[in-house]
Protein backbone atom coordinates (compact mmCIF):
# COMPACT_ATOMS: atom_id res chain seq x y z
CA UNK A 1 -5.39 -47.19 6.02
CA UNK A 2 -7.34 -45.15 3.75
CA UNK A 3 -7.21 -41.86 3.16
CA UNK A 4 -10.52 -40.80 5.22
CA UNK A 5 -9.64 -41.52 8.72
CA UNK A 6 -12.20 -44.48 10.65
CA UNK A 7 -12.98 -43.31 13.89
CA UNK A 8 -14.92 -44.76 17.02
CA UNK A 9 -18.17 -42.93 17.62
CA UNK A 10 -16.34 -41.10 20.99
CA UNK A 11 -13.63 -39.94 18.90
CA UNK A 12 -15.26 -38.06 15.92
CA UNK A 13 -14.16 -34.60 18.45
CA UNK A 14 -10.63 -34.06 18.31
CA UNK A 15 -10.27 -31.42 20.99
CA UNK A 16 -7.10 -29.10 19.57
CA UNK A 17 -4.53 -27.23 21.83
CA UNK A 18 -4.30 -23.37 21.12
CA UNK A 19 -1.22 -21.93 22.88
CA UNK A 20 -1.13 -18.85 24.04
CA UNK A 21 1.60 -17.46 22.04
CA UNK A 22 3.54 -18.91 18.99
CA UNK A 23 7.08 -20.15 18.77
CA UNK A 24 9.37 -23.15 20.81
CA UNK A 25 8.17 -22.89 24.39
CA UNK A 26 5.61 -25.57 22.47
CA UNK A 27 7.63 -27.81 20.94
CA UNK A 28 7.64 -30.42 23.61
CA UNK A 29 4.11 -30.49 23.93
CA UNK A 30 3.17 -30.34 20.31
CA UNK A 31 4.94 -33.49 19.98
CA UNK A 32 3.81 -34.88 22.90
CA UNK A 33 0.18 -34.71 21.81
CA UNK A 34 -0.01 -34.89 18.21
CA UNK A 35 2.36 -37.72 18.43
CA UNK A 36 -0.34 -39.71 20.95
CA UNK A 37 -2.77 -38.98 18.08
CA UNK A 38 -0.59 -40.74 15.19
CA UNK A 39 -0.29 -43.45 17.29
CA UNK A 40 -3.95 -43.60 17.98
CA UNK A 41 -5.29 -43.36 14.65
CA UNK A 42 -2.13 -45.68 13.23
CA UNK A 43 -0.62 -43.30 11.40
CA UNK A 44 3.00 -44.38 9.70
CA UNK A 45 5.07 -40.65 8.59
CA UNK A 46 5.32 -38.36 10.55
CA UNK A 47 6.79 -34.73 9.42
CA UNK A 48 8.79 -32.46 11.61
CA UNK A 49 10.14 -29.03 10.04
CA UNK A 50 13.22 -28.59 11.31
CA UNK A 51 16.32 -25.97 10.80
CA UNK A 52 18.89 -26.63 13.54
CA UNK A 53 17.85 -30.26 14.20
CA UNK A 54 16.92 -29.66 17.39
CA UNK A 55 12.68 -30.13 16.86
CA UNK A 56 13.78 -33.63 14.88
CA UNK A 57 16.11 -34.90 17.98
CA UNK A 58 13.38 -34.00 20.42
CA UNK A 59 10.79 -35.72 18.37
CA UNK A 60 12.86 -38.95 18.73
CA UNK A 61 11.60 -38.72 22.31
CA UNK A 62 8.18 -39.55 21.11
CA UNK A 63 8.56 -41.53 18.08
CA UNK A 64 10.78 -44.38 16.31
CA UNK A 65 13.16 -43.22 13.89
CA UNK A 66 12.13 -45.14 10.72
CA UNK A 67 8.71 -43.14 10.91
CA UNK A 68 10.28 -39.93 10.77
CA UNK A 69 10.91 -37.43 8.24
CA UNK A 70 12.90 -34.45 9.08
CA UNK A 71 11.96 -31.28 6.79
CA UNK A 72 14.86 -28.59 6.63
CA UNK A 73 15.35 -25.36 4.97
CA UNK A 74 16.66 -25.02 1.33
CA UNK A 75 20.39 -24.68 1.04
CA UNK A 76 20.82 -20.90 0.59
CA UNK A 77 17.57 -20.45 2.02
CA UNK A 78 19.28 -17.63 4.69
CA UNK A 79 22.25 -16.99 2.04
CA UNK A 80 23.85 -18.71 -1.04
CA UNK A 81 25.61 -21.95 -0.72
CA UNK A 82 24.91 -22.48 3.69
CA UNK A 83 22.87 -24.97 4.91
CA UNK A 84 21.19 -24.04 8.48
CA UNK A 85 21.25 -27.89 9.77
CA UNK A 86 24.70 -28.69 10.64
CA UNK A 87 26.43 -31.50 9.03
CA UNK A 88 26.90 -33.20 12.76
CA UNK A 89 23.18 -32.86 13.42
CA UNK A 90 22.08 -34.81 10.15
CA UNK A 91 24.40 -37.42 10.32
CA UNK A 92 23.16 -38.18 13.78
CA UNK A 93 19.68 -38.30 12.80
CA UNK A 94 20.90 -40.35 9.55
CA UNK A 95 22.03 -42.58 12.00
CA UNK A 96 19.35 -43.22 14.21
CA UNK A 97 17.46 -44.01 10.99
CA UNK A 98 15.68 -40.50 10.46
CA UNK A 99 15.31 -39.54 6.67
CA UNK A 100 16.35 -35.67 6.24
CA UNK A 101 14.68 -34.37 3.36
CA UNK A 102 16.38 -31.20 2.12
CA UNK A 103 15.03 -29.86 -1.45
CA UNK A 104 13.36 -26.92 -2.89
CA UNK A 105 10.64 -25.24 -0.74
CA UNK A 106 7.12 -25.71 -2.79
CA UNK A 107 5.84 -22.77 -1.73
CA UNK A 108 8.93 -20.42 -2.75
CA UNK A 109 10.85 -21.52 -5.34
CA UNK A 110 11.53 -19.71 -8.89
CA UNK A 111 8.55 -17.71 -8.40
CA UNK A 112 10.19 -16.43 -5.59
CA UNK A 113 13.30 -15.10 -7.31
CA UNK A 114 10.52 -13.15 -10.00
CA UNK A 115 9.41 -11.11 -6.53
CA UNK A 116 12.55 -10.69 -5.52
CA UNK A 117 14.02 -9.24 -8.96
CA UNK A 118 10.74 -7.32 -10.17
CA UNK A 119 8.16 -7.38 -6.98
CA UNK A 120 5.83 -9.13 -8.12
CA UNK A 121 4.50 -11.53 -5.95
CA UNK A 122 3.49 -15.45 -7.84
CA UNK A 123 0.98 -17.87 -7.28
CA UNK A 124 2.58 -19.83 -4.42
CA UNK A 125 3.60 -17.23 -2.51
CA UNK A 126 -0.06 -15.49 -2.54
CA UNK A 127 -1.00 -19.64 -1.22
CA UNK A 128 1.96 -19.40 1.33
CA UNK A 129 0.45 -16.33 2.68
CA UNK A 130 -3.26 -17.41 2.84
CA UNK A 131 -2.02 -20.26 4.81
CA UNK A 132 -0.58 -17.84 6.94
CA UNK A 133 -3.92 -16.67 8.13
CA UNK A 134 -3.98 -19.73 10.49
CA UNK A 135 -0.26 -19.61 11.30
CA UNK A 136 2.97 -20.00 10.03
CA UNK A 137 3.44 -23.07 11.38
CA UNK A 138 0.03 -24.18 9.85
CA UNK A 139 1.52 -23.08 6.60
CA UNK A 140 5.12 -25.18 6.89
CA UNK A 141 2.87 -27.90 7.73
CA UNK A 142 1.31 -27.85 4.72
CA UNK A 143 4.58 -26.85 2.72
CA UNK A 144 6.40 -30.09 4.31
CA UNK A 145 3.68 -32.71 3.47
CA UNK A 146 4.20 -31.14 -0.11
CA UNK A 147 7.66 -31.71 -0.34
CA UNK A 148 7.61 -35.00 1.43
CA UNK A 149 5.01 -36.57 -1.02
CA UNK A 150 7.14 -34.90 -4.36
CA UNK A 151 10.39 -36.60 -2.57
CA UNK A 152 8.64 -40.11 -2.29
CA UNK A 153 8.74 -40.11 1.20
CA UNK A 154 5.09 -40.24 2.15
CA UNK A 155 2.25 -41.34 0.70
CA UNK A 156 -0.65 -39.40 -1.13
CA UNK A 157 -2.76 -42.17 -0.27
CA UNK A 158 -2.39 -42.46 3.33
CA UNK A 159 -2.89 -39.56 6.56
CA UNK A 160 0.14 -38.42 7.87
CA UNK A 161 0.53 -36.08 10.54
CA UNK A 162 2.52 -33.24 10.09
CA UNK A 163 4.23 -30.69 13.04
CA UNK A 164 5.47 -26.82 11.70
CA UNK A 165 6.11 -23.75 13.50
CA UNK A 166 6.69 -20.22 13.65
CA UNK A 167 10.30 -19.67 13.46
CA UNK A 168 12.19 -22.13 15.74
CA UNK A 169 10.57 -24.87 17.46
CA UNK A 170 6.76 -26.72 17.22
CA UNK A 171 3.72 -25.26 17.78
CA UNK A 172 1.29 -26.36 14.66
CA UNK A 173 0.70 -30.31 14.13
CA UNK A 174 -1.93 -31.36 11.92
CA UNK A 175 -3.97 -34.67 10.88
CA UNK A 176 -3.29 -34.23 6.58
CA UNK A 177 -3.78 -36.42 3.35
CA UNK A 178 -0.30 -35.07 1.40
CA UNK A 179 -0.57 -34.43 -2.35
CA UNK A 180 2.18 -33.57 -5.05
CA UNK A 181 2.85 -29.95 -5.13
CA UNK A 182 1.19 -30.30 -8.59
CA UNK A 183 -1.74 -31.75 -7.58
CA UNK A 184 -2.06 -29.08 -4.26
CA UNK A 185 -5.46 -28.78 -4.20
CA UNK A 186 -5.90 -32.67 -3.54
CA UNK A 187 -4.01 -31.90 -0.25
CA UNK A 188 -6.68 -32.15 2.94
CA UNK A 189 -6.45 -31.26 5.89
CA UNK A 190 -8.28 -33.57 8.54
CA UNK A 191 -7.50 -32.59 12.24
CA UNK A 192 -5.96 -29.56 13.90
CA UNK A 193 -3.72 -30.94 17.32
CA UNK A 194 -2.28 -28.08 17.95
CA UNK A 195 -1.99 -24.08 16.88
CA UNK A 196 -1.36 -21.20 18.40
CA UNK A 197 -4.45 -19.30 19.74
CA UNK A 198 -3.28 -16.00 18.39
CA UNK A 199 -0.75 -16.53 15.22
CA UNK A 200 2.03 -13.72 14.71
């Protein structure tokens, strides 16, 4: 597939769910629906942010394995050396053929420890928070496609479709191109599935 998505004349509109509030009452159905659009339009990676491994096990409901890719947290990301995704969880995705990415967030990394030591905020933490004007999980969406594509894991030349949320669970899935985190502004953003109406 290219990366501009071909669509039949009746489905240029891509109606979009907004929920009503934000967080993981929506998980089930944010994977229910964007996951009936990837299939539609072909799509081969999907994304899932996850932290306890719960939104990645449910998304096994709705999708095989080997198209999977399971975005965690940093280790240390809540404090040093602890990794939120228990060893038990991963292995079990591992398993069932899931690849768990785990690596530095691109939208808080170094630059993040300059704000924390003088408080200053950096460059990818003013983008972080400009995505954050549709969402949070609109900006982990983003933020996962980013790390995906610098991992190898996805493709900058294909659509992907990638799910975030706000805080625990699903409630953001969008239609993306990924890019490098160097190359962010090639990043595009091609369908919205799924946000909530009014983001926290």
């Amino acid at each position: 597939m290219s990366t501009e998505l071909t669509h039949r004349n009746d489905e240029v509109a891509v109606p979009g769910i907004y929920f009503p509030t934000c967080g993981a009452a929506n998980t089930r159905r944010t994977l229910e629906i964007s996951t009936r659009r990837a299939s539609k339009l072909g799509l081969k990676k999907i994304l899932v942010a996850t932290t306890s491994g719960k939104t990645a096990l449910m998304a096994l409901d709705f999708v095989a394995a080997e198209c999977l890719v399971a975005v965690t947290h940093s280790t240390g990301f809540s404090r040093p050396d602890h990794q939120e995704l228990p060893s038990p969880i991963r292995l079990q995705l591992q398993d069932a053929g899931v690849h768990v990415l785990t690596c530095q967030h691109a939208l808080g990394g170094v630059n993040r420890a300059v704000r924390k030591k003088l408080g200053t905020y950096q460059l990818d933490e003013i983008i972080a928070y400009t995505l954050r004007l549709f969402g949070q999980g609109t900006k982990v969406a983003v933020e996962i496609a980013l790390m995906a594509a610098d991992a190898g894991l996805v493709s900058t030349a294909e659509p992907c479709l990638s799910i975030g949320g706000s805080s625990r669970g699903a409630d953001t899935a969008l239609i993306l191109k990924p890019a490098h985190t160097q190359d962010f502004f090639d990043l595009r953003i091609f369908e919205v599935l799924a946000k909530p109406h009014h983001p926290d």
